[in-house]
PDB file of N, CA and C in Angstrom:
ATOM      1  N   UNK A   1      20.896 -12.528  23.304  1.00  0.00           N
ATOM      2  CA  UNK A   1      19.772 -11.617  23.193  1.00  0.00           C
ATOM      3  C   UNK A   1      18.582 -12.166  23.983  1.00  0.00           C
ATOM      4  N   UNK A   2      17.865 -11.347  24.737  1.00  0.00           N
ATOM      5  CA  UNK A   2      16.755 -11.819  25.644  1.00  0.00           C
ATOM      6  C   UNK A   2      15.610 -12.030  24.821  1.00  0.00           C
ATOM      7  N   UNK A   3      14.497 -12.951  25.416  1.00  0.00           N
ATOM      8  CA  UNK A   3      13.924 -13.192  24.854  1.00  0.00           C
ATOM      9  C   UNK A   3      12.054 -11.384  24.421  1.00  0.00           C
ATOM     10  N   UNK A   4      11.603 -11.772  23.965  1.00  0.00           N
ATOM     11  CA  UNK A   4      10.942 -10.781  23.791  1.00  0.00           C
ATOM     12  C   UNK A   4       9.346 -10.862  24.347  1.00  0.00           C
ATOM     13  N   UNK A   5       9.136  -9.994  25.628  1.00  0.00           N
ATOM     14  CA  UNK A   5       7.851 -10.609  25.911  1.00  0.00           C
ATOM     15  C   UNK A   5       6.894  -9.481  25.413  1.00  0.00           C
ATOM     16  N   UNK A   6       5.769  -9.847  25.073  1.00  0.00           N
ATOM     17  CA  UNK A   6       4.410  -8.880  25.417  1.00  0.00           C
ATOM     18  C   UNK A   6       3.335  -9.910  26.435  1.00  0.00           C
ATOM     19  N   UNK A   7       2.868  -8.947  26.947  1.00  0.00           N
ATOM     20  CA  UNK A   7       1.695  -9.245  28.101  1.00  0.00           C
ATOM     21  C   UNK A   7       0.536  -8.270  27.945  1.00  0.00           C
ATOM     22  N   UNK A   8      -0.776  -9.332  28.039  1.00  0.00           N
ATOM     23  CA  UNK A   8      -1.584  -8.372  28.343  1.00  0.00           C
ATOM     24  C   UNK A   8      -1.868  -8.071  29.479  1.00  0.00           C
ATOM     25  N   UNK A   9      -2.624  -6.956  30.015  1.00  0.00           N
ATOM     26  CA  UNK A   9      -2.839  -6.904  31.656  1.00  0.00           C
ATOM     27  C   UNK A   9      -4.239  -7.157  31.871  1.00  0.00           C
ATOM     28  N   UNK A  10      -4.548  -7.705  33.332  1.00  0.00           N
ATOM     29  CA  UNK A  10      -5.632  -8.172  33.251  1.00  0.00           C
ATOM     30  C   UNK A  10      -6.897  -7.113  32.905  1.00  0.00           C
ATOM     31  N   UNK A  11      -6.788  -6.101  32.504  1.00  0.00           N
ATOM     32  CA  UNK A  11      -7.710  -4.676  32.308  1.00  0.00           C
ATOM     33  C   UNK A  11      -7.760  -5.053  30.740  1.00  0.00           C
ATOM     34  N   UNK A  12      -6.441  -5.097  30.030  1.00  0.00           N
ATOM     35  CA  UNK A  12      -6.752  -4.981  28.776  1.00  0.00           C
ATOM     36  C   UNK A  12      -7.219  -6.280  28.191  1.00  0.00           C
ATOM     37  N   UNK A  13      -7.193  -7.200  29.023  1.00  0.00           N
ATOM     38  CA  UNK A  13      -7.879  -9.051  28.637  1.00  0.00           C
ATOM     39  C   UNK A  13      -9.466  -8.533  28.774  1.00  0.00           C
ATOM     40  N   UNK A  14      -9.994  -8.346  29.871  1.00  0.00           N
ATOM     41  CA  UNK A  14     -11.318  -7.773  30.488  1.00  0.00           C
ATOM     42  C   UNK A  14     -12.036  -7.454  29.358  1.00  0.00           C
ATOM     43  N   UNK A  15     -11.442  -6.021  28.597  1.00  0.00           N
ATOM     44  CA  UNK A  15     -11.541  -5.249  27.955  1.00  0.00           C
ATOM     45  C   UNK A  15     -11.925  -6.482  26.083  1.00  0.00           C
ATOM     46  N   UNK A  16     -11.358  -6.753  26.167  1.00  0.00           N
ATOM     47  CA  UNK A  16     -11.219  -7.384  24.891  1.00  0.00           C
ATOM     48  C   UNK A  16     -11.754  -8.477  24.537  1.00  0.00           C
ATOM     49  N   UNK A  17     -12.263  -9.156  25.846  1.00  0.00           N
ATOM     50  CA  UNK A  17     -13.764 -10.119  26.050  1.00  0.00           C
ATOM     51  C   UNK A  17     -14.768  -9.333  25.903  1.00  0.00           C
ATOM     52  N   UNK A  18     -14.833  -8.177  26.539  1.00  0.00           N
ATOM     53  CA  UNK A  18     -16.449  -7.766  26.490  1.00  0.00           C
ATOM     54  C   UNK A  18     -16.784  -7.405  25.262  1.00  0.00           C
ATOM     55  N   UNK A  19     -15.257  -6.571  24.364  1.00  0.00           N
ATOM     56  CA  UNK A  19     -15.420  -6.468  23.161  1.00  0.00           C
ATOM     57  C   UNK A  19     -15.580  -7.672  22.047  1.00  0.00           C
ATOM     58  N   UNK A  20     -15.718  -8.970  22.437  1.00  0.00           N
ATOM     59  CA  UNK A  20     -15.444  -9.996  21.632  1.00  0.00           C
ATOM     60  C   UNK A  20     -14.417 -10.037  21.026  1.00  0.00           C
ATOM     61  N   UNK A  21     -13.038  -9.527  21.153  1.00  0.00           N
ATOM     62  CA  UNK A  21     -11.763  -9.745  20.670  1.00  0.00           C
ATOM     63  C   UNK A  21     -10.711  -9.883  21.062  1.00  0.00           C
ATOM     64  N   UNK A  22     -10.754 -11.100  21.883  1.00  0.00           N
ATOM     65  CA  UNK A  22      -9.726 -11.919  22.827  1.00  0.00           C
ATOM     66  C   UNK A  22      -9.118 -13.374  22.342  1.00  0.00           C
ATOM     67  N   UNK A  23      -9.316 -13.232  20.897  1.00  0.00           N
ATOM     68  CA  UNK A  23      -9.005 -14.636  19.996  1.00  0.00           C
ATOM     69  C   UNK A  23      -9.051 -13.876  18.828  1.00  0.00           C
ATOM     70  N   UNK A  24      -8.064 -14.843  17.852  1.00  0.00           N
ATOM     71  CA  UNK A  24      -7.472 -14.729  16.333  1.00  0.00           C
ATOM     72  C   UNK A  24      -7.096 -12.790  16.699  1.00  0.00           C
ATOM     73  N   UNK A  25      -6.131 -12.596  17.565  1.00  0.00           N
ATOM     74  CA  UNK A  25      -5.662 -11.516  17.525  1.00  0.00           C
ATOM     75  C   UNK A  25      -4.208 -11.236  16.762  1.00  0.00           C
ATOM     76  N   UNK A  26      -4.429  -9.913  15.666  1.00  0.00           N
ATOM     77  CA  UNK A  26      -2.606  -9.775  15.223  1.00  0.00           C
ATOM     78  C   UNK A  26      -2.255  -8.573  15.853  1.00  0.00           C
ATOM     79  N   UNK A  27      -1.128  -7.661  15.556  1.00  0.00           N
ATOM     80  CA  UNK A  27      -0.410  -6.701  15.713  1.00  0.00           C
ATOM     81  C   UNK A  27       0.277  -5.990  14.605  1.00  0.00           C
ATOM     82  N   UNK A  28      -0.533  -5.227  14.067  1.00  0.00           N
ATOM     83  CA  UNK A  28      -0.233  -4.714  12.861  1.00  0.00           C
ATOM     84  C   UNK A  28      -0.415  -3.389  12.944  1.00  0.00           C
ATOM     85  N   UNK A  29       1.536  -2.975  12.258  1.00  0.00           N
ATOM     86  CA  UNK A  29       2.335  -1.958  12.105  1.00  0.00           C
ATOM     87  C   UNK A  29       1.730  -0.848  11.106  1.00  0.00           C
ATOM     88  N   UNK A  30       1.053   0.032  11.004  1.00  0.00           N
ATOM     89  CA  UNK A  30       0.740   0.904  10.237  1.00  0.00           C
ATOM     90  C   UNK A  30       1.980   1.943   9.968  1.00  0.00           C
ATOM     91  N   UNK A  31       2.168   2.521   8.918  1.00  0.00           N
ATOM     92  CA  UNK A  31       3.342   3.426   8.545  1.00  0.00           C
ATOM     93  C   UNK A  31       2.733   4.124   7.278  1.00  0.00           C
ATOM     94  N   UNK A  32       3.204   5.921   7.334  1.00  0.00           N
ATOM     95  CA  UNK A  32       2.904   6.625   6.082  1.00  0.00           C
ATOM     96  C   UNK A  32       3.778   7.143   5.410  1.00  0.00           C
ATOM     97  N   UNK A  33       4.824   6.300   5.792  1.00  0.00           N
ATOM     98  CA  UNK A  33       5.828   6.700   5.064  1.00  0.00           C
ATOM     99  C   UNK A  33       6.621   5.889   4.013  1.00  0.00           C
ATOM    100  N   UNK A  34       6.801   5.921   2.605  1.00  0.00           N
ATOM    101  CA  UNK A  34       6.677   5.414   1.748  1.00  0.00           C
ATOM    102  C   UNK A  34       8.014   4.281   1.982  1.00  0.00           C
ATOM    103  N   UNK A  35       9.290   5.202   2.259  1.00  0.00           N
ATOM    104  CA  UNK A  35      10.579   4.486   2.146  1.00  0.00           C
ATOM    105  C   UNK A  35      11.280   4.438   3.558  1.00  0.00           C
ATOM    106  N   UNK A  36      10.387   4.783   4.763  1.00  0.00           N
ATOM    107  CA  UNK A  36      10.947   4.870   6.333  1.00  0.00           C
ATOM    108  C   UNK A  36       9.758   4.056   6.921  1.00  0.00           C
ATOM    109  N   UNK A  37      10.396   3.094   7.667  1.00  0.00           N
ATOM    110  CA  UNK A  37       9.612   2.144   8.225  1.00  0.00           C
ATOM    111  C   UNK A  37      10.156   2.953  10.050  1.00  0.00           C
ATOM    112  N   UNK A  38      10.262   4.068  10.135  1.00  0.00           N
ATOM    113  CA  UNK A  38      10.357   4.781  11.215  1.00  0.00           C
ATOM    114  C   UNK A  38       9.746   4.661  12.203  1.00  0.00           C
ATOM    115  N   UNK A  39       9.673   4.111  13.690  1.00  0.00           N
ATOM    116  CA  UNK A  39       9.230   4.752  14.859  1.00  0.00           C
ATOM    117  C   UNK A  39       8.150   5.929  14.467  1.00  0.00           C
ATOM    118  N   UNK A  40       8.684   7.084  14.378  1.00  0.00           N
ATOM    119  CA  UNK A  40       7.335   8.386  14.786  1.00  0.00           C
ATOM    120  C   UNK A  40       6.912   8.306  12.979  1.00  0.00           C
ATOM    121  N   UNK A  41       6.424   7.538  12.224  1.00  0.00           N
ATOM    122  CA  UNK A  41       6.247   7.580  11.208  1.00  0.00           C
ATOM    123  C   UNK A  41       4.999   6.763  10.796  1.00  0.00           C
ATOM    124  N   UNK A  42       4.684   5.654  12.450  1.00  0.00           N
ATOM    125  CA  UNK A  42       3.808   4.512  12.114  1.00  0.00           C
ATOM    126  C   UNK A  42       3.078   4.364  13.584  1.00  0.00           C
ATOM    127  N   UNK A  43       2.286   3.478  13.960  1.00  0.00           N
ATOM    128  CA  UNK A  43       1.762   2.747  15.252  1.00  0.00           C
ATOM    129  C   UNK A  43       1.241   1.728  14.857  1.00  0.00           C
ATOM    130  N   UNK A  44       0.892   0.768  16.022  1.00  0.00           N
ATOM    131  CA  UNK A  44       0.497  -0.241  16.446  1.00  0.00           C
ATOM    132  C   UNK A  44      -0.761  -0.570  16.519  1.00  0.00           C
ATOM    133  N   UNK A  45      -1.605  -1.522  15.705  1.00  0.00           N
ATOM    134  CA  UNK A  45      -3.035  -1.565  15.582  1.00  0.00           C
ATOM    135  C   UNK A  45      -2.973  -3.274  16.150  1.00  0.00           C
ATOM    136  N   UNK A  46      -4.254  -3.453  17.312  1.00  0.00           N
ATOM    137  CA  UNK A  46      -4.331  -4.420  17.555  1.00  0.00           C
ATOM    138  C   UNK A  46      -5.686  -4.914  16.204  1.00  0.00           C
ATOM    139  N   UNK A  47      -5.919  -5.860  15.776  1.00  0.00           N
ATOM    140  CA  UNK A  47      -6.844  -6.741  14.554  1.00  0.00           C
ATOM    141  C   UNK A  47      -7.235  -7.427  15.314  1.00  0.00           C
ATOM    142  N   UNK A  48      -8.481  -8.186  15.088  1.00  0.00           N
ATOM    143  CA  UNK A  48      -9.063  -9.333  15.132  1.00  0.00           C
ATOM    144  C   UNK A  48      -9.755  -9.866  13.860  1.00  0.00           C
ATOM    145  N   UNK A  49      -9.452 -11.362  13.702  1.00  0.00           N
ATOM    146  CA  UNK A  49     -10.262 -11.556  12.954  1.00  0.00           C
ATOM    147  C   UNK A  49      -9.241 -11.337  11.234  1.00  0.00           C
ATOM    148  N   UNK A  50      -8.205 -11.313  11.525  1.00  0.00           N
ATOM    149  CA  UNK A  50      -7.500 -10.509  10.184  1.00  0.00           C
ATOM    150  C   UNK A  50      -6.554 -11.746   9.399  1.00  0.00           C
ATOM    151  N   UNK A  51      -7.017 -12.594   9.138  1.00  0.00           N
ATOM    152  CA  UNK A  51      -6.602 -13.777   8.524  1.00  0.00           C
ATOM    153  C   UNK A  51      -6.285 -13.480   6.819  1.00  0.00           C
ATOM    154  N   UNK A  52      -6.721 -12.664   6.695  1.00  0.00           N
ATOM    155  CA  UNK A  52      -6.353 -12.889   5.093  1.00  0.00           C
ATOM    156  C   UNK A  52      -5.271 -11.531   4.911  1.00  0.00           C
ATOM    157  N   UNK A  53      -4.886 -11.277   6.344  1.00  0.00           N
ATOM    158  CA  UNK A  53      -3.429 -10.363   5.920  1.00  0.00           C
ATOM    159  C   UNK A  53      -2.503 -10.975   5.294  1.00  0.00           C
ATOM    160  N   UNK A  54      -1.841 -10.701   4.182  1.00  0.00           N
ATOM    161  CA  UNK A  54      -0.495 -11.396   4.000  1.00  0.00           C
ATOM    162  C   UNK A  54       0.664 -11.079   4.466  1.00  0.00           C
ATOM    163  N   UNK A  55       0.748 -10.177   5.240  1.00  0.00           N
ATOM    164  CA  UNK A  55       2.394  -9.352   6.007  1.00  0.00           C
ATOM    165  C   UNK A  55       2.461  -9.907   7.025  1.00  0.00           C
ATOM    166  N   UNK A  56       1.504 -11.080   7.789  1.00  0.00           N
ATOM    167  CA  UNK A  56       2.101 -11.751   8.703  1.00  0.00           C
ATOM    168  C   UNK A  56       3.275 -12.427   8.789  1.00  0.00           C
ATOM    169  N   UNK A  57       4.268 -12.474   9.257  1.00  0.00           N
ATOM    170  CA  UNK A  57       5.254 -13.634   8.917  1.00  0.00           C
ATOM    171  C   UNK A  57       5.771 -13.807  10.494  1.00  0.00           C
ATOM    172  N   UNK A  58       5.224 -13.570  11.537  1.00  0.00           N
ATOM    173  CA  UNK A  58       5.884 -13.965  12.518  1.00  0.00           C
ATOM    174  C   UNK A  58       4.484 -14.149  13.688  1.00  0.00           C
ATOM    175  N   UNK A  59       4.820 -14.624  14.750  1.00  0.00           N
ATOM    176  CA  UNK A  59       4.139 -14.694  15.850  1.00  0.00           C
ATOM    177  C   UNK A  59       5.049 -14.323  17.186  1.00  0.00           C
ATOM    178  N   UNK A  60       3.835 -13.502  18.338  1.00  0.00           N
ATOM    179  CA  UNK A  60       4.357 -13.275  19.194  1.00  0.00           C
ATOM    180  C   UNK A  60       3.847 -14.046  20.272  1.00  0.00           C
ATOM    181  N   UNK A  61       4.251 -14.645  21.206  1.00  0.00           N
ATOM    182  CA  UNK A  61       3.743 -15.460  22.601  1.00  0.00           C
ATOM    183  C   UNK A  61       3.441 -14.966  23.289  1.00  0.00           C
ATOM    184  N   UNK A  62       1.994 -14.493  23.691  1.00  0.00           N
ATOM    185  CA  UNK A  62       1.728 -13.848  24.851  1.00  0.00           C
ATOM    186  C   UNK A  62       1.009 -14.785  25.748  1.00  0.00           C
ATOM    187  N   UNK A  63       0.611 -13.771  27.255  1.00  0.00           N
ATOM    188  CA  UNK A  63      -0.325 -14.332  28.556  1.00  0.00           C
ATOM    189  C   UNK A  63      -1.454 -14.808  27.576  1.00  0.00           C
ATOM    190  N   UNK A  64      -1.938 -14.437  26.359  1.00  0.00           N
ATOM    191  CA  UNK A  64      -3.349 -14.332  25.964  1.00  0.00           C
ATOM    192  C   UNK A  64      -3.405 -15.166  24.882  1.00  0.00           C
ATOM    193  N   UNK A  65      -2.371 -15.998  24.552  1.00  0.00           N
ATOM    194  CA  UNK A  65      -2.304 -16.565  23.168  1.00  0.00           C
ATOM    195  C   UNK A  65      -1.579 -16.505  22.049  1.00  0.00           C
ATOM    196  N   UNK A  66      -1.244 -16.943  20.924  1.00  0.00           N
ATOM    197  CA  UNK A  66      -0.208 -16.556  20.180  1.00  0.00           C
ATOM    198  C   UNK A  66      -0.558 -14.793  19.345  1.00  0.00           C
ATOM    199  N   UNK A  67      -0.048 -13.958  18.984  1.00  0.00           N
ATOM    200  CA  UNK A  67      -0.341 -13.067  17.867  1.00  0.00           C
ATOM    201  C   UNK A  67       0.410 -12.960  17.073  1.00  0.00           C
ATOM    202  N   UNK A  68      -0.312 -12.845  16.163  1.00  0.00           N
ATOM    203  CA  UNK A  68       0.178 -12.627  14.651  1.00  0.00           C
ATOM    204  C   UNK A  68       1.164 -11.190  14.421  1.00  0.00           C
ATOM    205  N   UNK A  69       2.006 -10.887  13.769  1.00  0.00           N
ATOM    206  CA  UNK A  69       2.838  -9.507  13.418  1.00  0.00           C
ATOM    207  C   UNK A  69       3.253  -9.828  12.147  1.00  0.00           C
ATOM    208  N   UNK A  70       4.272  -8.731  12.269  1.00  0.00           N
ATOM    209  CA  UNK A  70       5.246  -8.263  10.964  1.00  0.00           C
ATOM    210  C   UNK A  70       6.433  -8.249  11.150  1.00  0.00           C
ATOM    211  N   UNK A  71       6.575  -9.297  11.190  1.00  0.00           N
ATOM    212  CA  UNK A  71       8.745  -9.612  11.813  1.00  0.00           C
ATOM    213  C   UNK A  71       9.164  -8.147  11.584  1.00  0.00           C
ATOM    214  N   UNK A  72       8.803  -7.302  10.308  1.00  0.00           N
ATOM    215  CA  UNK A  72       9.894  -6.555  10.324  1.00  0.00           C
ATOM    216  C   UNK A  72       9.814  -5.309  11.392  1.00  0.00           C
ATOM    217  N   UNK A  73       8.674  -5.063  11.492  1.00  0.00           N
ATOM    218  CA  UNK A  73       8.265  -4.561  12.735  1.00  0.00           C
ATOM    219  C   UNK A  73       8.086  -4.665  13.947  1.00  0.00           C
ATOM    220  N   UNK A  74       8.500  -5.461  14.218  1.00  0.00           N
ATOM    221  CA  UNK A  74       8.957  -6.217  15.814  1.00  0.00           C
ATOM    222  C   UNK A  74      10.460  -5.213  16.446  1.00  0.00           C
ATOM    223  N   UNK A  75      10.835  -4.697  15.310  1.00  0.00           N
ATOM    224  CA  UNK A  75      12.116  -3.482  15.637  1.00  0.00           C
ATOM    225  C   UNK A  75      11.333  -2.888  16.712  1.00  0.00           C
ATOM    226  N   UNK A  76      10.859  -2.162  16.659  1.00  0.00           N
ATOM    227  CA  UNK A  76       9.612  -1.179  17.152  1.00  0.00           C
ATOM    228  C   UNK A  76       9.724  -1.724  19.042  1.00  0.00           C
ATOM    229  N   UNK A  77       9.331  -2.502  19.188  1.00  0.00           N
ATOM    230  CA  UNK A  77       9.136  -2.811  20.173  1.00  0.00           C
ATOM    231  C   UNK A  77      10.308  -3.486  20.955  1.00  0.00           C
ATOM    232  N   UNK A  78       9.956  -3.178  22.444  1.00  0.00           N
ATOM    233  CA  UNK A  78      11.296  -3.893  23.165  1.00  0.00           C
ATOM    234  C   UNK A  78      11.229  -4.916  23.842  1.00  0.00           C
ATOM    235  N   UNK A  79      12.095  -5.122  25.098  1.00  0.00           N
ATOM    236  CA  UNK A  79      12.106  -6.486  25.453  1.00  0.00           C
ATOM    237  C   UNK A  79      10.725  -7.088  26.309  1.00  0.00           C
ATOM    238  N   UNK A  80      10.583  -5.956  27.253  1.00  0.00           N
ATOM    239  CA  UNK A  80       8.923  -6.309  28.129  1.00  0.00           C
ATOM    240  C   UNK A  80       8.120  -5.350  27.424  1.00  0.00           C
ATOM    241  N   UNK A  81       7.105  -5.951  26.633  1.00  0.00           N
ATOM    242  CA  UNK A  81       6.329  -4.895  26.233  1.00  0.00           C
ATOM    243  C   UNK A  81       4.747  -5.213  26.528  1.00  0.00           C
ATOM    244  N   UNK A  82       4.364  -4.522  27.161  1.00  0.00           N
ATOM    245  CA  UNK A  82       2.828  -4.575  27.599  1.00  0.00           C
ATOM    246  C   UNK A  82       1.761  -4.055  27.389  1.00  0.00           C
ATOM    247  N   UNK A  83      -0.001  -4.525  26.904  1.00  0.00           N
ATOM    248  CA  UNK A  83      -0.869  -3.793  26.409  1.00  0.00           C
ATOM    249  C   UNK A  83      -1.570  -3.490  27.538  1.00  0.00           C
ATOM    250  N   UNK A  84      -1.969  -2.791  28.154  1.00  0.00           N
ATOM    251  CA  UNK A  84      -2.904  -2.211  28.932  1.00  0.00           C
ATOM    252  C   UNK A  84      -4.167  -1.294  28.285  1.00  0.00           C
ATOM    253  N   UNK A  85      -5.331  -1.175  29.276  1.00  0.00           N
ATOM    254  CA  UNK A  85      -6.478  -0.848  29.272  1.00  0.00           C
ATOM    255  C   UNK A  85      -6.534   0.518  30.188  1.00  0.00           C
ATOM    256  N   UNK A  86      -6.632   1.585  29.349  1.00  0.00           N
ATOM    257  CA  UNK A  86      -6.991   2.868  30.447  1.00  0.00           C
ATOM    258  C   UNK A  86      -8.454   2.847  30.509  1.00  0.00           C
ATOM    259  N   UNK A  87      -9.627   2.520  31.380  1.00  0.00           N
ATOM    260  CA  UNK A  87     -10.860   2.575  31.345  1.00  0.00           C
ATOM    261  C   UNK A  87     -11.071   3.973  31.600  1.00  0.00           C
ATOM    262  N   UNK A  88     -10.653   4.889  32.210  1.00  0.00           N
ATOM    263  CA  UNK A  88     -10.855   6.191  31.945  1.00  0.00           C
ATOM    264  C   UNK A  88     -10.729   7.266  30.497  1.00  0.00           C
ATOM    265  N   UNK A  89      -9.957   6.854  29.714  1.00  0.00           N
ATOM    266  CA  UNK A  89      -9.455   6.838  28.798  1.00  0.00           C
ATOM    267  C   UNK A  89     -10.579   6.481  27.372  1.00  0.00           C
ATOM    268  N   UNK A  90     -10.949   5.120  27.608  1.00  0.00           N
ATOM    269  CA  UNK A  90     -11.441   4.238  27.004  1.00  0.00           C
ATOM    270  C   UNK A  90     -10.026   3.817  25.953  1.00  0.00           C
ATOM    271  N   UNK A  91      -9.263   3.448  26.312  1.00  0.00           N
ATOM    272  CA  UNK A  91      -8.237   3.566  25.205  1.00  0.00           C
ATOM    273  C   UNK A  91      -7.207   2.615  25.834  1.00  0.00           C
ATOM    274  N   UNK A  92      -6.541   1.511  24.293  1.00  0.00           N
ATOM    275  CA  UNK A  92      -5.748   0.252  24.541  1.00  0.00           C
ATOM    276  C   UNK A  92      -4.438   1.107  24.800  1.00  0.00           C
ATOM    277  N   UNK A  93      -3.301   0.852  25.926  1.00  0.00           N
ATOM    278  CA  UNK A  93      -2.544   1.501  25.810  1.00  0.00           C
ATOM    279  C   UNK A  93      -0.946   0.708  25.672  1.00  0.00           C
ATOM    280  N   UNK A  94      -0.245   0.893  25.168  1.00  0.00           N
ATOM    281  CA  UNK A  94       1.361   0.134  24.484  1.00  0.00           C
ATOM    282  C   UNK A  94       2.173   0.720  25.113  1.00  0.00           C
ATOM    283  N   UNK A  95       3.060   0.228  26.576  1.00  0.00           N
ATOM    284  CA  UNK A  95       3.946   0.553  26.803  1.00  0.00           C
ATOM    285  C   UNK A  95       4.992  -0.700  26.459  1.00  0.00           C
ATOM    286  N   UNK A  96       6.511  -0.473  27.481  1.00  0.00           N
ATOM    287  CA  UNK A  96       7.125  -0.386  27.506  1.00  0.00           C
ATOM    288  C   UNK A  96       8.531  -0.496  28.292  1.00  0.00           C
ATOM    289  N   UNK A  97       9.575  -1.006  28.929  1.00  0.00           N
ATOM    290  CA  UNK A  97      10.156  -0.192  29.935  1.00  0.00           C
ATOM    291  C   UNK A  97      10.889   1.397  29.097  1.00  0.00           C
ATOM    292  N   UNK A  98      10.851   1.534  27.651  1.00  0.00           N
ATOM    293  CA  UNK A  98      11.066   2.635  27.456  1.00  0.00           C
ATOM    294  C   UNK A  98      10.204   3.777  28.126  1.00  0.00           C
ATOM    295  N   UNK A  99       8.556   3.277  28.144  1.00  0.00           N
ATOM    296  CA  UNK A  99       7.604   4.384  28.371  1.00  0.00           C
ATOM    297  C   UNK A  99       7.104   4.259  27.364  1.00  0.00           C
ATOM    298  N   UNK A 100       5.808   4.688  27.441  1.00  0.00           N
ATOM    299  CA  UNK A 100       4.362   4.750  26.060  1.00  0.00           C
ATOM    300  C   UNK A 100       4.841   4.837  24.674  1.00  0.00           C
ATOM    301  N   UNK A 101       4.939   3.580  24.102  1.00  0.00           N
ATOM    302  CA  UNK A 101       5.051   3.527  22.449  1.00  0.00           C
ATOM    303  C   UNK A 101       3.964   3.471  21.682  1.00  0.00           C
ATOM    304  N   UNK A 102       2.529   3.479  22.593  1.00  0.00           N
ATOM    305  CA  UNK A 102       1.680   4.221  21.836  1.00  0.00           C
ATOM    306  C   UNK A 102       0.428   4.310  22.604  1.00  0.00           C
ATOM    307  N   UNK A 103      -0.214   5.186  22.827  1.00  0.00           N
ATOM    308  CA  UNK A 103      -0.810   5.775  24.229  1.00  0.00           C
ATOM    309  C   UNK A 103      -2.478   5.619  23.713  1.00  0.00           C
ATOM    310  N   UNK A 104      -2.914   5.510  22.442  1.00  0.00           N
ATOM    311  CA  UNK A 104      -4.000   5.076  21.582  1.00  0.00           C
ATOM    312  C   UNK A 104      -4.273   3.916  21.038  1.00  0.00           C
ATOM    313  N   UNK A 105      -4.194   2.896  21.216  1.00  0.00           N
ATOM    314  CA  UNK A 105      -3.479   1.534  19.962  1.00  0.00           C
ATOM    315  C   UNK A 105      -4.841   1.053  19.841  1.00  0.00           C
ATOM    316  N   UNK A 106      -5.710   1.308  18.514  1.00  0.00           N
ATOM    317  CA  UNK A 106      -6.756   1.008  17.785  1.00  0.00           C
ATOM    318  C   UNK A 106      -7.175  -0.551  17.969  1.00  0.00           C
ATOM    319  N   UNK A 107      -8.544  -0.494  17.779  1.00  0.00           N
ATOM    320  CA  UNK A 107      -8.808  -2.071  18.296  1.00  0.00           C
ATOM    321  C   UNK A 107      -9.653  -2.411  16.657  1.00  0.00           C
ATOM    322  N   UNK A 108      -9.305  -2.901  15.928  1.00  0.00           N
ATOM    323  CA  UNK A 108     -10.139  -3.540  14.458  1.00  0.00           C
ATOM    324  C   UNK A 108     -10.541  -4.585  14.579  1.00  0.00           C
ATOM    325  N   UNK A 109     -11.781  -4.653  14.113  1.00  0.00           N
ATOM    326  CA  UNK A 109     -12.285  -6.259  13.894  1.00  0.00           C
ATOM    327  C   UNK A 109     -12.371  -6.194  12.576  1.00  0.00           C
ATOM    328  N   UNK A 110     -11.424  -6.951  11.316  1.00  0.00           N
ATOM    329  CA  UNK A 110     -11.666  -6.892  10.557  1.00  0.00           C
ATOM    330  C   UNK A 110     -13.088  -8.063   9.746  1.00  0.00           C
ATOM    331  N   UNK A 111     -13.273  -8.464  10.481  1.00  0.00           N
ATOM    332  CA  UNK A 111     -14.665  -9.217   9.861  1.00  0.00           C
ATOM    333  C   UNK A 111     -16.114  -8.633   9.644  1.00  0.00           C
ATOM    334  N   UNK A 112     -15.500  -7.037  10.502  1.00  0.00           N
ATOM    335  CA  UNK A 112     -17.036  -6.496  10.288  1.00  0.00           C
ATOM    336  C   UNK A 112     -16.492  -5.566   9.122  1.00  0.00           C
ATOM    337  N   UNK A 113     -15.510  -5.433   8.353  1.00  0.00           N
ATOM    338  CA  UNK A 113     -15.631  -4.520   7.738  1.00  0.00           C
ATOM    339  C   UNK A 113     -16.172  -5.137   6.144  1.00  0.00           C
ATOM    340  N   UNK A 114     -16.226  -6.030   6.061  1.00  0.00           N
ATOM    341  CA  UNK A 114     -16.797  -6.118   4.536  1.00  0.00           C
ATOM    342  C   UNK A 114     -17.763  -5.885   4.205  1.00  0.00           C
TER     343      UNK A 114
END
């Protein structure tokens, strides 16, 4: 089995300095579905700052540093998977060599939310 990359591109690194969230980054799986951990059922939220998640249990190796996930949600994604920056857009974007696994992917800082 190959190994599993994500990359950021240099747009979506850019992007995530100016925002101050280019460190303590996770990747966390949102889903509304109670008993389907489904593809079209959930997406991909990039966090910062999200240390007191407990559903971390894995890390991913990227260009940008380690990130935090959800082993079990690592299904989801494939072998080259890449975050990009649409500046037209304003929007983080999650491909793929499938093609766009998620064309919106939310940027949280959870330290400002308390």
């Amino acid at each position: 089995m190959a190994l599993m990359k994500f990359t950021f591109t240099n747009q979506a690194m850019e992007e995530l300095k100016k925002r101050q969230a280019n460190h303590s980054l996770s990747l966390f799986y949102y889903t509304d579905a109670a008993d389907c951990g489904c593809p079209s059922s959930g997406i991909f939220a990039l966090r910062v700052n999200d240390e007191d998640e407990k559903e971390y249990d894995s890390i991913l190796e990227t260009n940008l540093g380690n990130v935090k996930a959800q082993k079990w949600a690592l299904v989801y994604l494939d072998e080259n998977n890449v975050l990009d920056y649409k500046e037209s857009q304003g929007t983080f974007i999650l491909k793929s060599e499938r093609g766009y696994l998620n064309m919106n992917v939310p940027l949280e800082n959870k330290s400002k939310v308390h």
